[in-house]
Protein backbone atom coordinates (compact mmCIF):
# COMPACT_ATOMS: atom_id res chain seq x y z
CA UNK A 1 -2.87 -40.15 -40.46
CA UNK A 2 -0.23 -40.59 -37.74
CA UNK A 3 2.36 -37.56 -37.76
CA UNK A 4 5.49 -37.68 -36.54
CA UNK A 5 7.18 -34.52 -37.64
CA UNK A 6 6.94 -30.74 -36.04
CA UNK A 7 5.89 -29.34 -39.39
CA UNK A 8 2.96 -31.89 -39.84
CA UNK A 9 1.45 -31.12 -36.59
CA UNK A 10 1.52 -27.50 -37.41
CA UNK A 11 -0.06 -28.29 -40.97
CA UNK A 12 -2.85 -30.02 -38.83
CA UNK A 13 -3.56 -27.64 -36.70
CA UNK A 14 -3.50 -24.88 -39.56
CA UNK A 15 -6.16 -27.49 -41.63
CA UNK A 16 -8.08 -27.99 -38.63
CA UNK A 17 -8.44 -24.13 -37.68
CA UNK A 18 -9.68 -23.29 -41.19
CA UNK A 19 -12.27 -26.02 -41.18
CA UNK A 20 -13.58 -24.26 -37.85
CA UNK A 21 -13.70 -21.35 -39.19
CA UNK A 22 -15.65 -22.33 -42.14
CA UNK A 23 -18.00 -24.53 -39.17
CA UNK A 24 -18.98 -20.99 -38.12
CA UNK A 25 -19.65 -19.62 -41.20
CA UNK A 26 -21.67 -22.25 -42.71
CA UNK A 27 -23.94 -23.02 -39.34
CA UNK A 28 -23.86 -19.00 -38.52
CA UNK A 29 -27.51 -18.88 -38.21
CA UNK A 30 -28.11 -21.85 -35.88
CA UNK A 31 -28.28 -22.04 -32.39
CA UNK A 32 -25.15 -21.68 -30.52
CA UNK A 33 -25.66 -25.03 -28.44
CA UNK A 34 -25.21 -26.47 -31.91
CA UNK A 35 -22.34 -24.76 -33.69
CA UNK A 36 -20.40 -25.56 -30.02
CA UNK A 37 -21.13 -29.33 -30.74
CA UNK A 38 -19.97 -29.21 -34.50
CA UNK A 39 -16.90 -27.40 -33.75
CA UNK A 40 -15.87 -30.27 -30.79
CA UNK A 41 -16.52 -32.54 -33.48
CA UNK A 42 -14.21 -31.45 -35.86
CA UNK A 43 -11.30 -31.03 -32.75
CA UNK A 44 -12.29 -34.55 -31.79
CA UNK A 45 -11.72 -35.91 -35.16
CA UNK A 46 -8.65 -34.42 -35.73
CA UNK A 47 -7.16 -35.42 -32.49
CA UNK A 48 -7.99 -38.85 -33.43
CA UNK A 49 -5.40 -38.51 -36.08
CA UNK A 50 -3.18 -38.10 -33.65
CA UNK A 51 -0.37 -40.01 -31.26
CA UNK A 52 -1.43 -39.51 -27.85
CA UNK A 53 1.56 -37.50 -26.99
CA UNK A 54 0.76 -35.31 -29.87
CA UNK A 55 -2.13 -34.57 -28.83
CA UNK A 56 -0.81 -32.43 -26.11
CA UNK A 57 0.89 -30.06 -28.57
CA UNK A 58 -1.21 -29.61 -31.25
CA UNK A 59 -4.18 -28.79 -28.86
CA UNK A 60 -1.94 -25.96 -27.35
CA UNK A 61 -0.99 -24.77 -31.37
CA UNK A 62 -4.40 -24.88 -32.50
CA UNK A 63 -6.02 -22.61 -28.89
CA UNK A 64 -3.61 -20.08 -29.56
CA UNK A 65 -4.51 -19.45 -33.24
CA UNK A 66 -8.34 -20.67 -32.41
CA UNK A 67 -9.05 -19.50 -28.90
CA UNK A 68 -12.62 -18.31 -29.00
CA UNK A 69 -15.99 -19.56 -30.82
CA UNK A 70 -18.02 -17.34 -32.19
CA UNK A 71 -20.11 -15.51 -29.20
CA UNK A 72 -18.00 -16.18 -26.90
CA UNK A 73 -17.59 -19.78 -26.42
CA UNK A 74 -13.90 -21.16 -25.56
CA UNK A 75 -12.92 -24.52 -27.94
CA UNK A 76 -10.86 -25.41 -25.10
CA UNK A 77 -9.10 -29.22 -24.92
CA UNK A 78 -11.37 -29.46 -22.08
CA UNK A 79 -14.67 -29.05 -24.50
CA UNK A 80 -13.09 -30.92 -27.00
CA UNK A 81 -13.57 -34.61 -26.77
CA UNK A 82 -10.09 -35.53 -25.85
CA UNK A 83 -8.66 -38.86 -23.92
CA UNK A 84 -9.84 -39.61 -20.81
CA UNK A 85 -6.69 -39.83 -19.03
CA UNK A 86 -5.66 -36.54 -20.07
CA UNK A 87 -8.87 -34.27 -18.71
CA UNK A 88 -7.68 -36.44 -15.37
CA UNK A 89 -3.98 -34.74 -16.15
CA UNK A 90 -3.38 -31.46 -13.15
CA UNK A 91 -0.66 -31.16 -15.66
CA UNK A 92 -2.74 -31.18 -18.93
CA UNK A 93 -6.06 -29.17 -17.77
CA UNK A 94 -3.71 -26.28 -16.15
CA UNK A 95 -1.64 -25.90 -19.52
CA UNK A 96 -5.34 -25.56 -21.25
CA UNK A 97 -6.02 -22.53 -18.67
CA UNK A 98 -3.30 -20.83 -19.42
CA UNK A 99 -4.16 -21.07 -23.14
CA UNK A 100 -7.88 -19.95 -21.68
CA UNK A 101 -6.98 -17.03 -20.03
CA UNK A 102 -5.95 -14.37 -22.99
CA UNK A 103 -9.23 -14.77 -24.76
CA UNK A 104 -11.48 -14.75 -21.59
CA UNK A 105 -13.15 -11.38 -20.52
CA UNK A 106 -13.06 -10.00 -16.84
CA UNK A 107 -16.50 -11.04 -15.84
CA UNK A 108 -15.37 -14.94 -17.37
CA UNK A 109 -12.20 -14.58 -15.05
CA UNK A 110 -13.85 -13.63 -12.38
CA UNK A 111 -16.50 -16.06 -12.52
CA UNK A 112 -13.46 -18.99 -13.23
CA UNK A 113 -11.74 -17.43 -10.02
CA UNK A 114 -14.94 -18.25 -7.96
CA UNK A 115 -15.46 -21.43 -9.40
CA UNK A 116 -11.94 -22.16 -8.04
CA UNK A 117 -12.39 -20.80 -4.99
CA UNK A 118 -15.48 -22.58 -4.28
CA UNK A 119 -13.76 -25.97 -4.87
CA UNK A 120 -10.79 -24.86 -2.75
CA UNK A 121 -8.26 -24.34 -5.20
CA UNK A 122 -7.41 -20.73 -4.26
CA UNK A 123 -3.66 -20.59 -2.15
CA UNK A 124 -4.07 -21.24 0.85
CA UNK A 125 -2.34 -18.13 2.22
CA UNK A 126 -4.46 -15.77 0.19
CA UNK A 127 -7.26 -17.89 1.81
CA UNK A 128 -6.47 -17.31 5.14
CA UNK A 129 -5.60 -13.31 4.19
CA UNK A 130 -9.02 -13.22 2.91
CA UNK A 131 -10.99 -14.86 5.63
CA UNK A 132 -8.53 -12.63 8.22
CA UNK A 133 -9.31 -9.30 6.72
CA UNK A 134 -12.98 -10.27 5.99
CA UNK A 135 -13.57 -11.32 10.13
CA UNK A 136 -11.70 -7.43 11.07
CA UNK A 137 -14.23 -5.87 8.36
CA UNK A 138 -17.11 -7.48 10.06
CA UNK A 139 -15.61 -6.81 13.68
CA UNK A 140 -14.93 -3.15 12.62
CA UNK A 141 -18.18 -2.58 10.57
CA UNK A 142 -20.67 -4.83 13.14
CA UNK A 143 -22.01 -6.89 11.03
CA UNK A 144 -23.39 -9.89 12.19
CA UNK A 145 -21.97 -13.58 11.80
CA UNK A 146 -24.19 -14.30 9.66
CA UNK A 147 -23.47 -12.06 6.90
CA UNK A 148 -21.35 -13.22 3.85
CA UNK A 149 -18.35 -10.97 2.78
CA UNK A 150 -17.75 -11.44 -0.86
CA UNK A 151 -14.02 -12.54 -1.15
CA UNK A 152 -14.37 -10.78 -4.65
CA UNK A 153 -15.69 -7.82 -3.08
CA UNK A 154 -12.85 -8.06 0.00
CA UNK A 155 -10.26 -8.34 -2.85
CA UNK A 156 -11.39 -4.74 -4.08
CA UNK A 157 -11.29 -3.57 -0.61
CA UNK A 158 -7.81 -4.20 0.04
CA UNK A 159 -6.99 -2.80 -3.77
CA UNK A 160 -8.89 0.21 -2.99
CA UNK A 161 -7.36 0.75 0.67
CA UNK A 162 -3.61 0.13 -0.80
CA UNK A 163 -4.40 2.47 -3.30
CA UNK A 164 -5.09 5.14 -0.89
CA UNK A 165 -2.79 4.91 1.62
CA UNK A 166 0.44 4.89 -0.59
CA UNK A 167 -1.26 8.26 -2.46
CA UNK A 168 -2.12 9.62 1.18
CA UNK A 169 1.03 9.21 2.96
CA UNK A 170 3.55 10.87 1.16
CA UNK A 171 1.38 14.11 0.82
CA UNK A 172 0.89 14.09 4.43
CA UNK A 173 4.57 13.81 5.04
CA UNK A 174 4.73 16.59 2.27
CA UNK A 175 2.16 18.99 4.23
CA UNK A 176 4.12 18.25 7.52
CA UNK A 177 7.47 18.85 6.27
CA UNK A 178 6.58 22.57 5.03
CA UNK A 179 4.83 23.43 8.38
CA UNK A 180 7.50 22.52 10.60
CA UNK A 181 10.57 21.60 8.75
CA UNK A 182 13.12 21.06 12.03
CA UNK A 183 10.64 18.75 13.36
CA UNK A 184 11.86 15.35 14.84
CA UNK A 185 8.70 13.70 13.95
CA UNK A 186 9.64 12.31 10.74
CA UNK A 187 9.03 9.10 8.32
CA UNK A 188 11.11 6.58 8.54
CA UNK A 189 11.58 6.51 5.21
CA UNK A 190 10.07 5.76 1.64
CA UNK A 191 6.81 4.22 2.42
CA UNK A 192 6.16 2.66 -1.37
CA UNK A 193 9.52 1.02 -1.30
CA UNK A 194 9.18 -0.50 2.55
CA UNK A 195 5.47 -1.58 1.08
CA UNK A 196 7.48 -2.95 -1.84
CA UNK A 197 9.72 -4.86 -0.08
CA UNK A 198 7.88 -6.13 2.54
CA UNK A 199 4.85 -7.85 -0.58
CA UNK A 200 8.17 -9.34 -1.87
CA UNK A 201 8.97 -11.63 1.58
CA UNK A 202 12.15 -9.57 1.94
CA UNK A 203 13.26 -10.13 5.88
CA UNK A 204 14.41 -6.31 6.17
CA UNK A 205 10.55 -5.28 5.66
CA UNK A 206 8.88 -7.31 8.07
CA UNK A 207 4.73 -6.77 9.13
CA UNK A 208 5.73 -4.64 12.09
CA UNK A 209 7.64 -2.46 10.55
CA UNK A 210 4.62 -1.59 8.07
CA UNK A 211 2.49 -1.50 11.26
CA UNK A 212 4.48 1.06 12.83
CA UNK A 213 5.20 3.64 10.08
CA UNK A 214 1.31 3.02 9.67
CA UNK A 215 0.76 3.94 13.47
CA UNK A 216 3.23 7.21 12.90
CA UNK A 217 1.10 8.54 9.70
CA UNK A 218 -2.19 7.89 11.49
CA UNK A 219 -0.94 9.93 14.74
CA UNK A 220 0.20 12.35 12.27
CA UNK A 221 -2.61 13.21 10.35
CA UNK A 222 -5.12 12.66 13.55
CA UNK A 223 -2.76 15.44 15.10
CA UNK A 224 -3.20 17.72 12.41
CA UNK A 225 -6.92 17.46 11.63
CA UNK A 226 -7.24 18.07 15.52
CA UNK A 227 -5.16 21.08 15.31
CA UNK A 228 -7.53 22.59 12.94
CA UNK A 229 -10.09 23.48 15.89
CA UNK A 230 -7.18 24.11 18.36
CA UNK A 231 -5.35 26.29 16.29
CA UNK A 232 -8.24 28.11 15.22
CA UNK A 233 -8.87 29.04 19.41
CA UNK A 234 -5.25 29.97 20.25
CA UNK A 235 -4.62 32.28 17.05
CA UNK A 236 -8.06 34.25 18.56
CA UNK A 237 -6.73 34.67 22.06
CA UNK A 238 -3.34 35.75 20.49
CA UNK A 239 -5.06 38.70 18.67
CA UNK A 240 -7.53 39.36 21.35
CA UNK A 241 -3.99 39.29 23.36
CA UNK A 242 -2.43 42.02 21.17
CA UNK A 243 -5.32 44.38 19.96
CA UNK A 244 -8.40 43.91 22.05
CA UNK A 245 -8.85 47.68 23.20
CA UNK A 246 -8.25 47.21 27.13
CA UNK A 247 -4.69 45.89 26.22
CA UNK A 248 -4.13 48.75 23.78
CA UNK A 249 -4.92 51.25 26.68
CA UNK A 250 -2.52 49.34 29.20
CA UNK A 251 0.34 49.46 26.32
CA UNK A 252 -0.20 53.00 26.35
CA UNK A 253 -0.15 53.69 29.60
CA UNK A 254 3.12 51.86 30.50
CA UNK A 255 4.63 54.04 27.63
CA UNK A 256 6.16 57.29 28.45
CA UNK A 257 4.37 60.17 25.71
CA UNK A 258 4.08 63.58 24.55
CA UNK A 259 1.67 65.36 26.96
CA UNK A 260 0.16 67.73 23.70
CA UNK A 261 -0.54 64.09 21.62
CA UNK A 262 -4.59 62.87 22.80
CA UNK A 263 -4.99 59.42 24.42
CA UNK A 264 -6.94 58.66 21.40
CA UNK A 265 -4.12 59.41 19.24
CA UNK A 266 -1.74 57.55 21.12
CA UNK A 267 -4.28 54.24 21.48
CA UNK A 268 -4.43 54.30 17.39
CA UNK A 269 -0.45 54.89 16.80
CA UNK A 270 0.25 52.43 18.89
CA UNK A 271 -2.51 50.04 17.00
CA UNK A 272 -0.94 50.76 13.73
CA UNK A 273 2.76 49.73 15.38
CA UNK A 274 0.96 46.53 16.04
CA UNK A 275 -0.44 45.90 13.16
CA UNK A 276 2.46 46.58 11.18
CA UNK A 277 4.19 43.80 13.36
CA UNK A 278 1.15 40.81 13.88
CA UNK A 279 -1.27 41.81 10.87
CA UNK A 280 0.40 41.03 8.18
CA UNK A 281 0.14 38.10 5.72
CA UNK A 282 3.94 36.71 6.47
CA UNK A 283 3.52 37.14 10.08
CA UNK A 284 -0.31 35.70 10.20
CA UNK A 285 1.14 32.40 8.11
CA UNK A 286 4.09 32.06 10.20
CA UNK A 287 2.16 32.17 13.53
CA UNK A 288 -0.16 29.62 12.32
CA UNK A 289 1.77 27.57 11.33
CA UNK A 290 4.13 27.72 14.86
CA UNK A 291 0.31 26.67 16.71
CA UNK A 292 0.02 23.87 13.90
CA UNK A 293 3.81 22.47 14.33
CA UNK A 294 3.41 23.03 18.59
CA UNK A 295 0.05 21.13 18.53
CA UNK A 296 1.04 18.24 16.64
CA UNK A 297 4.06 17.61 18.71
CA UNK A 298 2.56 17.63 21.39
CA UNK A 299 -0.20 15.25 20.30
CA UNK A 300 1.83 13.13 18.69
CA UNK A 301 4.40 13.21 21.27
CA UNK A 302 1.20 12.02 24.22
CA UNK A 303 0.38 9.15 22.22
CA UNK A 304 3.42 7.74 21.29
């Protein structure tokens, strides 16, 4: 019934979705393989109806009113029976994709993003990427050459790795910037945006400078996590420095006191002077935090 007017292709493809719809009613309770067939029928016989360069548009009006077949099965162009020139169109089976995509599930995308892969469709660059990162994983992780990395798997890798570094950094900056905050070891600046900029190609944001601010967190949070230990021994030999009982007697004795007042007495007074100085919680945090700050200078200072 050749149609040459917009509103007669969309009263095809409105006739043509109900009829489907009734196909799956009717032949509900036969086999899938069979209801698949019918429904390609009725596509093919309405697209022989059609103009060839109609054919184009009504199959895109009718997917996106009539994506999915019962249980899951697309009714795309490609499963209809359509000309042969146009399953041979780049042009033609990409547009069907794209009217694929919103009714397919995860596991049907990621089966369709193998598929592609495997006939070497994927970009090239994200290729590469992938075959890059997946030769450093099994470098860094020893496994042999004969073991296959899942590009899939690789992909959630990277995701997951992204992920935490862009939640890690800025809370180690945070951590560092309370314990010492007139500290010259610094950021550089907003990690998420030089990320940002650097995924969108812009020339200000280049790999290095990712490496490097990279390089500076790693130092920093190696430094600290060594400090814990180090720390840990200095704070001991500054108490044992200020209250171990042979340097409470030689305090004492360099001090000039009341001949009446007991050595004993004067070893506790002086003691409680002490304490009253080093023992208490502001004092304790600040001093810890000093042997944090001086450590991770210095650490970060050697390896630089």
């Amino acid at each position: 019934m050749g149609i040459n007017e917009q509103n007669s292709i969309e009263e095809c493809v409105s006739k043509t979705a109900r009829r489907l719809r009734l196909i799956q009613v009717d032949f509900a309770d036969e086999n899938e393989q069979s209801r698949v067939e019918y429904l390609r029928e009725e596509i093919d016989r309405s697209l022989k109806t059609l103009m060839p360069e109609q054919k184009k548009v009504f199959l895109k009006r009718l997917l996106a009113i009539f994506p999915v077949c019962q249980q899951g099965a697309v009714a795309t162009p490609s499963t209809a029976h359509v000309d042969g020139d146009q399953v041979r169109d780049p042009d033609f089976v990409v547009c069907c994709l794209e009217e694929m995509l919103p009714s397919l599930t995860e596991d049907q995308k990621r089966l369709l993003t193998r598929r592609l892969d495997d006939l070497g469709l994927a970009p090239k660059a994200k290729q590469g990427g992938a075959c890059e990162f997946g030769q450093v994983l099994k470098d860094q992780l020893h496994l042999g050459g004969e073991s296959d990395i899942k590009s899939e798997q690789v992909a959630s890798l990277e995701k997951l790795s992204t992920l935490f570094m862009l939640k890690l950094g800025p809370l180690a900056w945070k951590a560092w910037r309370k314990l010492s905050p007139r500290s010259s070891i610094r950021s550089s600046g907003n990690f998420k945006s030089l990320v940002g900029r650097f995924v969108r190609g812009d020339t200000n944001a280049s790999e290095q400078a990712v490496e490097e601010e990279l390089l500076k967190l790693q130092r920093l949070i190696a430094g600290m996590m060594a400090a814990v230990d180090q720390v840990s021994k200095r704070f001991a030999e500054g108490h044992l420095d200020n209250f171990s009982p042979k340097e409470i007697v030689d305090k004492v004795q360099k001090e000039r006191g009341s001949a009446f007042v007991s050595h004993e007495v004067k070893c506790w007074r002086k003691y409680s002077e002490l304490a009253d100085v080093y023992m208490t919680e502001n004092s304790i945090t600040l001093k810890l935090r000093e042997y944090i700050a001086d450590y991770v200078e210095s650490a970060v200072s050697l390896n630089q």
